[in-house]
Every structure is written in C-alpha cells, then in structure tokens.
C-alpha atoms as a PDB file:
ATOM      1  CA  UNK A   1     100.036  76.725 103.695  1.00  0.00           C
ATOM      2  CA  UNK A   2      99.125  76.028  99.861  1.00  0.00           C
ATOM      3  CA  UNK A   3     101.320  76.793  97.511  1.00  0.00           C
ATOM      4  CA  UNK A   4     101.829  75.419  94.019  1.00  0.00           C
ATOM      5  CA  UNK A   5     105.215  73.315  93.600  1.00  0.00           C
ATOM      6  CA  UNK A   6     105.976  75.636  90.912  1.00  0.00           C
ATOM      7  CA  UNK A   7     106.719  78.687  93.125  1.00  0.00           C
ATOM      8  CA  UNK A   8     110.261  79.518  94.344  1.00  0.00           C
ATOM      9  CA  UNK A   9     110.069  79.980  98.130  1.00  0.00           C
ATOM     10  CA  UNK A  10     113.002  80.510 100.670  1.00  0.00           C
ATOM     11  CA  UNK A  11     113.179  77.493 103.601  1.00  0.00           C
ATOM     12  CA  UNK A  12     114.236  80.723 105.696  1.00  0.00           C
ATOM     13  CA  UNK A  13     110.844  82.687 104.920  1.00  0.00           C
ATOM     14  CA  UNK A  14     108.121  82.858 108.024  1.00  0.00           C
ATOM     15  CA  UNK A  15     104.791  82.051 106.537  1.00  0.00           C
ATOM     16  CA  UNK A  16     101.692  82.554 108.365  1.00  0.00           C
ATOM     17  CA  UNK A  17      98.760  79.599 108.180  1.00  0.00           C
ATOM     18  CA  UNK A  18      96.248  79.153 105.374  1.00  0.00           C
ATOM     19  CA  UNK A  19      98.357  81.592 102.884  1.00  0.00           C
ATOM     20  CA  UNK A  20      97.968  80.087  99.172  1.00  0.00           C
ATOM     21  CA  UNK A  21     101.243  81.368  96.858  1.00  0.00           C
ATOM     22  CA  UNK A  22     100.337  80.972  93.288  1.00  0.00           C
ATOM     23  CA  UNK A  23     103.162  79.582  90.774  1.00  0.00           C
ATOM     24  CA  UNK A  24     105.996  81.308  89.660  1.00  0.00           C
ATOM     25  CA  UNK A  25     105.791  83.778  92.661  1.00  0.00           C
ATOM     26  CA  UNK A  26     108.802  84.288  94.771  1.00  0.00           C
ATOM     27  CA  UNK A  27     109.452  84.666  98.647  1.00  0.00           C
ATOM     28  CA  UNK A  28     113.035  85.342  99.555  1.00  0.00           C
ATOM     29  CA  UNK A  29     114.247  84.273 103.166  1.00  0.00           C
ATOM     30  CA  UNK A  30     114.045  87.797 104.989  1.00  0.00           C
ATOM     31  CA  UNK A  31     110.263  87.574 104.852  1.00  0.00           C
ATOM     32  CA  UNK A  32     107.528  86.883 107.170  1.00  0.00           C
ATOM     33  CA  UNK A  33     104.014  86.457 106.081  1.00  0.00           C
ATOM     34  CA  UNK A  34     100.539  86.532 108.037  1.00  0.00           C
ATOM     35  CA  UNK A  35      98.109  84.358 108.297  1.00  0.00           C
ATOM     36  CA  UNK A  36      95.231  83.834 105.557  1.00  0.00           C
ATOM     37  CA  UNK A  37      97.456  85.555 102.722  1.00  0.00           C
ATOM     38  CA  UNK A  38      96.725  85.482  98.915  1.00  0.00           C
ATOM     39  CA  UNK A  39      99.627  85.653  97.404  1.00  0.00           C
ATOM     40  CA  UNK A  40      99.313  85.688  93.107  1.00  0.00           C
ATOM     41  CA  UNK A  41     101.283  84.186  90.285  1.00  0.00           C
ATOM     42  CA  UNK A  42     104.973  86.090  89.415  1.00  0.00           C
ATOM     43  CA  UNK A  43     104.339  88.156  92.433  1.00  0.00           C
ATOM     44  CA  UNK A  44     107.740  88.516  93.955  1.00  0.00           C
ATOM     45  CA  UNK A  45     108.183  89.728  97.746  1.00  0.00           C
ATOM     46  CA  UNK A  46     111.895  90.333  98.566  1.00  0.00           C
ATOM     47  CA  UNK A  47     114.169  90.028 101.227  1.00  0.00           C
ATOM     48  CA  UNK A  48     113.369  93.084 103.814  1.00  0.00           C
ATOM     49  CA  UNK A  49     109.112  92.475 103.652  1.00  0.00           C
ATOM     50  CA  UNK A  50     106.734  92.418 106.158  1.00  0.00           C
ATOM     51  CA  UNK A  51     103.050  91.359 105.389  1.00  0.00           C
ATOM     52  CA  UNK A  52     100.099  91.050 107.851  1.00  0.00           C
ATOM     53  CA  UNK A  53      96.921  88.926 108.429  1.00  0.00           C
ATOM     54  CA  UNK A  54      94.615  88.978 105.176  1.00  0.00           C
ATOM     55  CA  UNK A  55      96.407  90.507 102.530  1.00  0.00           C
ATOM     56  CA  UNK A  56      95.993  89.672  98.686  1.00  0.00           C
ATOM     57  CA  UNK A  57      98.622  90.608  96.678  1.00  0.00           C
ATOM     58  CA  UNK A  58      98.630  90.055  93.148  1.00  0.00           C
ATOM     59  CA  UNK A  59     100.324  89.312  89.927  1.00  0.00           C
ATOM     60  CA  UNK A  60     103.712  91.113  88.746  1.00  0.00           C
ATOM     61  CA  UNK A  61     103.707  92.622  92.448  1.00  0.00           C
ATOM     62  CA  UNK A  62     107.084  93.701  94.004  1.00  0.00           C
ATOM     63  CA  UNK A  63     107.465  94.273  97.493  1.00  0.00           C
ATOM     64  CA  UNK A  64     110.160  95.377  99.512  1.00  0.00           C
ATOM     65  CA  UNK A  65     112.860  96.245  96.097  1.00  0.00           C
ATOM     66  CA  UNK A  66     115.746  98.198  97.233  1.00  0.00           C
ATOM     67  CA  UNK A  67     115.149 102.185  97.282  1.00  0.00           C
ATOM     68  CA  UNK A  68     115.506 104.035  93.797  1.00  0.00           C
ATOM     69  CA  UNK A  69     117.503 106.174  96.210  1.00  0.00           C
ATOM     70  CA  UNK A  70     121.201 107.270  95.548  1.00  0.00           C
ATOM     71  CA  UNK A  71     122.181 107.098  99.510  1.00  0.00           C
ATOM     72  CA  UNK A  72     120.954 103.836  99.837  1.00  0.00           C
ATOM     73  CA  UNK A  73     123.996 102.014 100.816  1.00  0.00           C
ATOM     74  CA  UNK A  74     122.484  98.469 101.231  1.00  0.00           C
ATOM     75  CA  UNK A  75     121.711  98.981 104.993  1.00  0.00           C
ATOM     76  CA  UNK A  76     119.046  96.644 106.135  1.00  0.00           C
ATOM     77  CA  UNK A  77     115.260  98.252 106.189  1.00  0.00           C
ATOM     78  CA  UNK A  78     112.135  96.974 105.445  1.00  0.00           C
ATOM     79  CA  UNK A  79     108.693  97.103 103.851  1.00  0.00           C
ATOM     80  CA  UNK A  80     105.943  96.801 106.367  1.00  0.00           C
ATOM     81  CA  UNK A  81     102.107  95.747 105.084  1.00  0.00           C
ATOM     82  CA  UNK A  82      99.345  96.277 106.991  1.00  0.00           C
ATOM     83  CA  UNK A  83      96.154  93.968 108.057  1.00  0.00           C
ATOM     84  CA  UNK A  84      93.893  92.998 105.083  1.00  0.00           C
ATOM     85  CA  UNK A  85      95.475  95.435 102.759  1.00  0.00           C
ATOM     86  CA  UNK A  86      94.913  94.632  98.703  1.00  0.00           C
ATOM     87  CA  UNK A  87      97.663  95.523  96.422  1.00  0.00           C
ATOM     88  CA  UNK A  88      97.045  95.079  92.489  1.00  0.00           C
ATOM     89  CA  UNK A  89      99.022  94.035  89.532  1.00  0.00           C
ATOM     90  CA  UNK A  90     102.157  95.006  89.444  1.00  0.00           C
ATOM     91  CA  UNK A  91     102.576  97.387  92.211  1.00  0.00           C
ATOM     92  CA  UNK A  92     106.105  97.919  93.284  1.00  0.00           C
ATOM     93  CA  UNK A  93     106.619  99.324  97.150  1.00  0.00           C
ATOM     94  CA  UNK A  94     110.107  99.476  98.067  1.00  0.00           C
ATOM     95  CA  UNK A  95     111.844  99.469 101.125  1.00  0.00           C
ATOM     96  CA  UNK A  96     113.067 102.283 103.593  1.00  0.00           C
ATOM     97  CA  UNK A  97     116.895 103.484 103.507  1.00  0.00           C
ATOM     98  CA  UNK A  98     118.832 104.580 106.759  1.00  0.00           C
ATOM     99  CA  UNK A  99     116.329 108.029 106.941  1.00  0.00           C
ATOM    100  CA  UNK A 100     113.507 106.006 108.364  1.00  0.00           C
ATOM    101  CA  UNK A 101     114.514 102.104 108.234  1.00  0.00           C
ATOM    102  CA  UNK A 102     110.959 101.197 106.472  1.00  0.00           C
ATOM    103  CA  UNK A 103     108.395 101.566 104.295  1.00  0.00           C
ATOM    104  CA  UNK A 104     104.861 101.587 105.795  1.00  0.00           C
ATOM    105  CA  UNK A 105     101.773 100.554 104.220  1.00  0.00           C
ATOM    106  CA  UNK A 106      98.994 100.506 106.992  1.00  0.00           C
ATOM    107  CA  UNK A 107      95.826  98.849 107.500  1.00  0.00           C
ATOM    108  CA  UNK A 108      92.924  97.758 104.895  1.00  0.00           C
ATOM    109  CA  UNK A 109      94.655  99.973 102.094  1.00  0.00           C
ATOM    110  CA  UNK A 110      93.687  98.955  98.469  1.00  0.00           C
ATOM    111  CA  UNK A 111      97.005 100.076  96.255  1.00  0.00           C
ATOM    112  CA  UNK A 112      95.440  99.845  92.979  1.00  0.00           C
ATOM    113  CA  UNK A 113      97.548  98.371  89.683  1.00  0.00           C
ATOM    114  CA  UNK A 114     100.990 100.276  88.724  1.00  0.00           C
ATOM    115  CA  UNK A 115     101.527 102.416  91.448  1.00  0.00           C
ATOM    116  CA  UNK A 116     104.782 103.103  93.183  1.00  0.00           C
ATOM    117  CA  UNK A 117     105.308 103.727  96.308  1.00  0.00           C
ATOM    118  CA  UNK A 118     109.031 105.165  97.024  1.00  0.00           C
ATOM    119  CA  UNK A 119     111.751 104.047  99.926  1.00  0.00           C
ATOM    120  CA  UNK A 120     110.209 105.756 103.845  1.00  0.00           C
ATOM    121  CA  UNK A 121     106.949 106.532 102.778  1.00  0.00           C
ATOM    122  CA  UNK A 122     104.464 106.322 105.939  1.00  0.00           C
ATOM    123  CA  UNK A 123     100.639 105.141 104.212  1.00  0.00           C
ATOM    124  CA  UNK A 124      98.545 104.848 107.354  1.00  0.00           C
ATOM    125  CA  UNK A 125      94.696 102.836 107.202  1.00  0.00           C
ATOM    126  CA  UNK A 126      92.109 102.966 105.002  1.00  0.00           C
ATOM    127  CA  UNK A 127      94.203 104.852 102.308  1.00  0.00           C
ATOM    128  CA  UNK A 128      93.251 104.155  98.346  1.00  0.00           C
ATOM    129  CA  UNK A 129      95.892 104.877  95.757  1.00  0.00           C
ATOM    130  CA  UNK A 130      94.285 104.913  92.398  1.00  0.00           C
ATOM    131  CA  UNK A 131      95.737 103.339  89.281  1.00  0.00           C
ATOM    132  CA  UNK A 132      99.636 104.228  88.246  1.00  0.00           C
ATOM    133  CA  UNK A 133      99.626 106.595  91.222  1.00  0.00           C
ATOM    134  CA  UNK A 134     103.398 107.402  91.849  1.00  0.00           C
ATOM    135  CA  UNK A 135     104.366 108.528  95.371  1.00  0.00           C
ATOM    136  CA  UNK A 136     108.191 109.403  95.622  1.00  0.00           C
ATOM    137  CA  UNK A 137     109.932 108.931  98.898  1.00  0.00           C
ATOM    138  CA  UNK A 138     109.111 110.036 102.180  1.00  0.00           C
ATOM    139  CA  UNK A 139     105.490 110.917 101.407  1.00  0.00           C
ATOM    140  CA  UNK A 140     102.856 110.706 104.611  1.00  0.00           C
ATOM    141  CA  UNK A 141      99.621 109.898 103.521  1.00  0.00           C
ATOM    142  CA  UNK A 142      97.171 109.921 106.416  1.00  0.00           C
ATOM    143  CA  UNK A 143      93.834 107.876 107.269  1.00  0.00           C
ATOM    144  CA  UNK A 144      91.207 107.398 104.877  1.00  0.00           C
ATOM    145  CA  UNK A 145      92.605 109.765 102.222  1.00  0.00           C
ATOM    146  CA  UNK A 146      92.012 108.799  98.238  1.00  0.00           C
ATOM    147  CA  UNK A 147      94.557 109.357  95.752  1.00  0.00           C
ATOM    148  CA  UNK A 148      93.015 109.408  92.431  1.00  0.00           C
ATOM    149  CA  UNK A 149      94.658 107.478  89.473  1.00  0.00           C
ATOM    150  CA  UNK A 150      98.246 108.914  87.434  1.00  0.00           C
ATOM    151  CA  UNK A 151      98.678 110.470  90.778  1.00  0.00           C
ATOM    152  CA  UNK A 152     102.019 112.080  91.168  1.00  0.00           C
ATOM    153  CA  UNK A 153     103.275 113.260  94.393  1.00  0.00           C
ATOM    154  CA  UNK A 154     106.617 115.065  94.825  1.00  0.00           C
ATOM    155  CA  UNK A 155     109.411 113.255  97.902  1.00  0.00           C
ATOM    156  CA  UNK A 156     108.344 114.677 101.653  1.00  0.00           C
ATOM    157  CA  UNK A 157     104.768 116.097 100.994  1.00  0.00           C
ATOM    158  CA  UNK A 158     102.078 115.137 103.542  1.00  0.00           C
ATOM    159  CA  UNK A 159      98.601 114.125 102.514  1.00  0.00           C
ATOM    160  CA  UNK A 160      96.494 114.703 105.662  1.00  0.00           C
ATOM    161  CA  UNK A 161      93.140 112.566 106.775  1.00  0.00           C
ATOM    162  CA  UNK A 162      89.885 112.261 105.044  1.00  0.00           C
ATOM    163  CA  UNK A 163      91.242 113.715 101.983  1.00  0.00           C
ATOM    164  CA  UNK A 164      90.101 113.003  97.783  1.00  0.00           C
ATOM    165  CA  UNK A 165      93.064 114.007  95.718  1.00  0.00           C
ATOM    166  CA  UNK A 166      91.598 114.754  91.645  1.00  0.00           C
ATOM    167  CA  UNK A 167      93.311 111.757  89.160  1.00  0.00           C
ATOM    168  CA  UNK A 168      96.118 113.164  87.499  1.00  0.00           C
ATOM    169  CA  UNK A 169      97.131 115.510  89.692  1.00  0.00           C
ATOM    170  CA  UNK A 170     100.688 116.830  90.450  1.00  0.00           C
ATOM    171  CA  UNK A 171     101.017 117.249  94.222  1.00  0.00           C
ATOM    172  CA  UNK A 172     103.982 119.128  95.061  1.00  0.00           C
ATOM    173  CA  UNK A 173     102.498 121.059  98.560  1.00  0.00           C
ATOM    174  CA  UNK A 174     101.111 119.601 101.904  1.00  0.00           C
ATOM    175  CA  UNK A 175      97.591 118.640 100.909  1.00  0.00           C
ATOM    176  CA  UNK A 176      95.189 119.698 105.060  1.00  0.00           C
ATOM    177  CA  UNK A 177      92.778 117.314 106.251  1.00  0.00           C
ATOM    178  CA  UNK A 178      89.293 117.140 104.945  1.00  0.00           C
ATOM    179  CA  UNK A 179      89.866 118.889 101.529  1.00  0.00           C
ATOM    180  CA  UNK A 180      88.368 118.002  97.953  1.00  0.00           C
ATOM    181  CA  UNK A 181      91.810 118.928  95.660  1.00  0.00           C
ATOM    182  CA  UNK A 182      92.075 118.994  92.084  1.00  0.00           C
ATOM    183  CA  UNK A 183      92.519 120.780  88.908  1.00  0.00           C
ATOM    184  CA  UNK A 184      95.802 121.730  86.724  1.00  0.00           C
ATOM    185  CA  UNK A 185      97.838 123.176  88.824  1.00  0.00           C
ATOM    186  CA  UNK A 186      96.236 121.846  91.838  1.00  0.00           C
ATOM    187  CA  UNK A 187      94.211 123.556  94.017  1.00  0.00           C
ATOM    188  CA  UNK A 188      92.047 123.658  96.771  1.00  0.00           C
ATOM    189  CA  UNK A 189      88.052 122.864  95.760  1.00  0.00           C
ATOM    190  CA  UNK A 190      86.166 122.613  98.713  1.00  0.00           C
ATOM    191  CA  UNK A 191      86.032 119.878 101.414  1.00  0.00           C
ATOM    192  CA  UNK A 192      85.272 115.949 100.661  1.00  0.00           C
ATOM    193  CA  UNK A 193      81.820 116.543 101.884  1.00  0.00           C
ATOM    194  CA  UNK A 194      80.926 112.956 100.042  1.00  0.00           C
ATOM    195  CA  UNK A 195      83.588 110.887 102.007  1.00  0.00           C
ATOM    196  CA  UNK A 196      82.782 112.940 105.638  1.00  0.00           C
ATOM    197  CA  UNK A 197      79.588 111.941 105.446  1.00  0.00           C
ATOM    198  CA  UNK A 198      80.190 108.164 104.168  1.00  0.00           C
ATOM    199  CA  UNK A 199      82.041 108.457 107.474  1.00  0.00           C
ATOM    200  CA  UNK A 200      79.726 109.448 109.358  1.00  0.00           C
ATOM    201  CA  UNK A 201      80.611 112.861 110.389  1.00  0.00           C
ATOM    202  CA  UNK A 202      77.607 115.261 111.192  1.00  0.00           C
ATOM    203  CA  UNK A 203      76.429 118.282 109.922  1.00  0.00           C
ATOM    204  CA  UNK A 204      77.646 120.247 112.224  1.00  0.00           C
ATOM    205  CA  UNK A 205      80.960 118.657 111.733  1.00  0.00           C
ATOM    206  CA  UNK A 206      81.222 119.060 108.210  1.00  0.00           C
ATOM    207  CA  UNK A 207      79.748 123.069 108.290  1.00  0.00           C
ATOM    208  CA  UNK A 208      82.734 123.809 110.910  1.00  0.00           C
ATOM    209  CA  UNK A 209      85.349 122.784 108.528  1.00  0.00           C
ATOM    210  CA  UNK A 210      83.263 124.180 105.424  1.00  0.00           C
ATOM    211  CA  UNK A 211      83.370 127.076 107.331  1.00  0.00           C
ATOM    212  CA  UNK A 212      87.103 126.673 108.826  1.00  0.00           C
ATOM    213  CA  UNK A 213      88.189 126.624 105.583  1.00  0.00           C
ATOM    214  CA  UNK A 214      86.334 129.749 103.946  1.00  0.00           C
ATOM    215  CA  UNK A 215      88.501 131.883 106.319  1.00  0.00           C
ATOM    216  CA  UNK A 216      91.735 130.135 105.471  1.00  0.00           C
ATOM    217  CA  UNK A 217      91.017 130.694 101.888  1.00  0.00           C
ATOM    218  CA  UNK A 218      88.241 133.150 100.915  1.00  0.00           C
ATOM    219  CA  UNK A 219      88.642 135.983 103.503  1.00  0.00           C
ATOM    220  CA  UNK A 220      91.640 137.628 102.416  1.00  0.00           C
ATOM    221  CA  UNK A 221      94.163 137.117 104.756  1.00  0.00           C
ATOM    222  CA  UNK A 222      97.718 135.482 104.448  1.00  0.00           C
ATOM    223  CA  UNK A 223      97.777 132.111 106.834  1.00  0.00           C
ATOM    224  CA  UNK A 224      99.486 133.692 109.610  1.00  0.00           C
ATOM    225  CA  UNK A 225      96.560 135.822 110.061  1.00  0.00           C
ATOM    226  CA  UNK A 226      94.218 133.033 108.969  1.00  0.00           C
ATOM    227  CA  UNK A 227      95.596 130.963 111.178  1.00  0.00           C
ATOM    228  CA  UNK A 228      95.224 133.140 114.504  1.00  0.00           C
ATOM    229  CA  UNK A 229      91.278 134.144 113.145  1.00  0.00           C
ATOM    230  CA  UNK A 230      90.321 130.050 113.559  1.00  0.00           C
ATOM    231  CA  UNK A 231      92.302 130.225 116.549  1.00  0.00           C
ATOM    232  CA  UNK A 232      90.612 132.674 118.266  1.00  0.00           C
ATOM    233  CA  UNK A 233      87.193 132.591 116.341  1.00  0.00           C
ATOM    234  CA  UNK A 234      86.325 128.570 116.586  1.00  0.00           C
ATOM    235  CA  UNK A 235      85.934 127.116 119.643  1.00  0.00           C
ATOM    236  CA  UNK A 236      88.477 124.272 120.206  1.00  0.00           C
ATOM    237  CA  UNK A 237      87.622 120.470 118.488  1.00  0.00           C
ATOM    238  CA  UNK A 238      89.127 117.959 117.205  1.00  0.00           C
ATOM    239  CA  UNK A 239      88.262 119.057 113.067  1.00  0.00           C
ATOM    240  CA  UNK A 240      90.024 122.363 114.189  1.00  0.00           C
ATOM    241  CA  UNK A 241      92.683 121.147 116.171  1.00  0.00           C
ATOM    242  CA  UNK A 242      93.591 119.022 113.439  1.00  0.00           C
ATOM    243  CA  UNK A 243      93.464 121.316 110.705  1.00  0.00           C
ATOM    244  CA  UNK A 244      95.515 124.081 112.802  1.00  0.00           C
ATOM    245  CA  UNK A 245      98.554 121.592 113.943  1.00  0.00           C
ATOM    246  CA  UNK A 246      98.677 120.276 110.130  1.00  0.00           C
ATOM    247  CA  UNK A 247      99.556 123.829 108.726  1.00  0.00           C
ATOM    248  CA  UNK A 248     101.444 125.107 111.356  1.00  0.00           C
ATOM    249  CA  UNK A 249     103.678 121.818 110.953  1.00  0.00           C
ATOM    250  CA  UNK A 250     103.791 121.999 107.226  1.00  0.00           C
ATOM    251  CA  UNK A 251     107.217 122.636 106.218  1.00  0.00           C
ATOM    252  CA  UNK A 252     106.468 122.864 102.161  1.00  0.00           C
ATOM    253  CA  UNK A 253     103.194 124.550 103.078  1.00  0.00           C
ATOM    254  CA  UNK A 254      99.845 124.002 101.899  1.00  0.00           C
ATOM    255  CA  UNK A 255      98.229 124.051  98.400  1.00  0.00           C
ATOM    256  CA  UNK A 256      96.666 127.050  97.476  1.00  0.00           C
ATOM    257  CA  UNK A 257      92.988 128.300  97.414  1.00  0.00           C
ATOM    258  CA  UNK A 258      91.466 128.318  93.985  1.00  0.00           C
ATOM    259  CA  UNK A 259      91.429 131.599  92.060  1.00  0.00           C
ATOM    260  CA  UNK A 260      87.858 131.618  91.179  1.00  0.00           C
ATOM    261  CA  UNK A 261      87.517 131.486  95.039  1.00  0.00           C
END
C-alpha cells in the first residue's frame, strides 16, 4: 500500500495490495479494500463499504453515507463496489437500510461526477451513469444500460439491459430491455440499435426486437393483448424471453410508446 502520511486511515480498515490513497482522504475501520485501488484526495469511504480489485475513485467521493431514508434506524448494511469500477468527483453512493442490507454497484461501471445513488439500489456490470444523474432508492439498473447526464429516476423503477436513457430525463416507469428512451415526458424512441451492435448482436437479433417492439407499441393493442401476440407470434429466444418476463414483472409498468408512433 501507498498512501500519503497526510490521509486519515482506520488501523481496523482491510486494504488490498498496491492501493495508493491520496491525502486528506479518509477510510473508516468497517472497510475493506481490493487490490490495485486508486483511491483520490478528500475522497472519504465510510464505515459499511465494500470495494473490489481495480477501482479508482476520486476526489470529494463518498461511499457508503448512511441512507437519506427516514426508516433507517442505524442497522448495519453496506455499500458493495464492483471489479474495476470508476467513480468521479464527488459521487455519493450510500448504503442499504434493513429492506435489502446493501447497496450494489457491479462490475466495470463508470459513475460519472455528481451523481447519487440512493440506500438498496442494485447497479449490475457495465452500467454508465452520466453526470449529476440522481437515482433514488431501490432502483435496478441492469447490464450495460447508459443513463444519460441530470438523470433523474424515481425510488423502485427498473432499468432493464442494453438500454440508452436521453440526458435529462425524468424516469418514473420501468424502462424494457433494449430500448432507445428519451424526450419530455419520456418515451419510448426505438431500440439502442448503436449499443446492440457495439455489442455484437446480429441483424437478425436486432430486427426481432425492432420488430418485437412495433407490436408492443405501434399495433394498437393494450399490453395484455400485446403481450400474448409476441407470445404466440415469435418463436421463443432469449431477446423475447427477456423482454416478455420484464413487463409481465413490472409492477409500475412500462414507459409509454411515443405519440408520433
């Protein structure tokens, strides 16, 4: 470890080899860090945190807080970073409350500088929250989706996989996989054929959920009836199998189809 004699770190802390902790920053005891760690000056990572292998995290940062929650009664929960995940200037991530017991941030995420993310939210790999992006508690955000910057996203929504959310939106519905969302008030725009095919999906992949998707939203029918026409009109996948279990399970339901549509 390397770490400047002017930073304030717990004896009690767990710190990983070949992590450098810039001065000023602060490690309380409750914490264990991975190996090969950057952590910045006056970032501050608090009693309840749980950082992987690789991660930078940089100045003004604030991990594991207590929840901006009412409930929270002090219970003991945690804050849980991923493997080679980058979080930015003065990004706060709190801890979990007795709902869930922690905060997850997953895998070779890049939380970009200002954002908030709330007490239980669930952030799998590969996600990208855009500048000042505010996610409010108990959010799922799935692989590989994008959250554009002065994001807000209302407690309990789910953000499904492969998803690019328009900056400045207000997400207050479950946003399905594979969707391009945007405008004011959000809506559906089409699919993220630009981050399928970064991904490598094919084109018959990405005309099955084009096409999925045209009979969810510009056929007509409610998504009851929607729901049993891909059902019974696409042959079974994994695109439509995912799409399918992610409405049915949406409790808030999903955001609507775009007028002009």
């Amino acid at each position: 470890m390397s770490h400047s004699p002017l930073a304030v770190i717990h004896p009690g802390a767990k710190i990983g080899e070949n992590v450098t902790i810039g001065p000023f920053a602060v490690i309380e005891e409750d914490v264990v860090i991975g190996d090969n760690c950057e952590i910045h000056p006056h970032a501050v990572i608090l009693n309840g945190a749980r950082i992987g292998n690789g991660c930078r995290i940089f100045s003004g940062a604030v991990i594991a807080g207590i929840p901006q929650d009412l409930k929270f009664a002090g219970e003991k929960s945690l804050a849980v970073i991923g493997n080679n995940t980058t979080i930015r200037e003065c990004v706060t991530i709190n801890r979990g409350t007795a709902s869930r017991g922690q905060t997850i941030v997953g895998n070779e995420c890049l939380i970009m500088a200002y954002s908030h993310v709330a007490h239980d939210c669930i952030l799998k790999d590969h996600v990208i929250l855009g500048n000042a992006s505010q996610v409010a508690g108990e959010v799922e955000i799935d692989d590989y989706a994008i959250v554009s910057g002065g994001t807000l996203i209302h407690q309990f929504c789910r953000i499904s996989q492969h998803v690019m959310v328009q900056g400045g939106s207000r997400i207050g519905k479950d946003i399905p996989p594979y969707t391009l969302i945007g405008r004011d008030p959000v809506v559906y725009c089409g699919i993220n054929i630009v981050g399928l095919r970064r991904r490598g999906f094919t084109n018959d992949q990405v005309f099955l959920i084009q096409d999925i998707y045209r009979t969810l939203y510009t056929r007509g029918l409610n998504n009851t009836e929607a729901l049993k026409c891909i059902e019974t009109e696409y042959s079974q996948s994994v695109e439509r199998d995912l799409i399918l279990d992610f409405i049915k399970s949406s409790s808030r339901g999903i955001v609507r189809g775009s007028i002009d549509d």
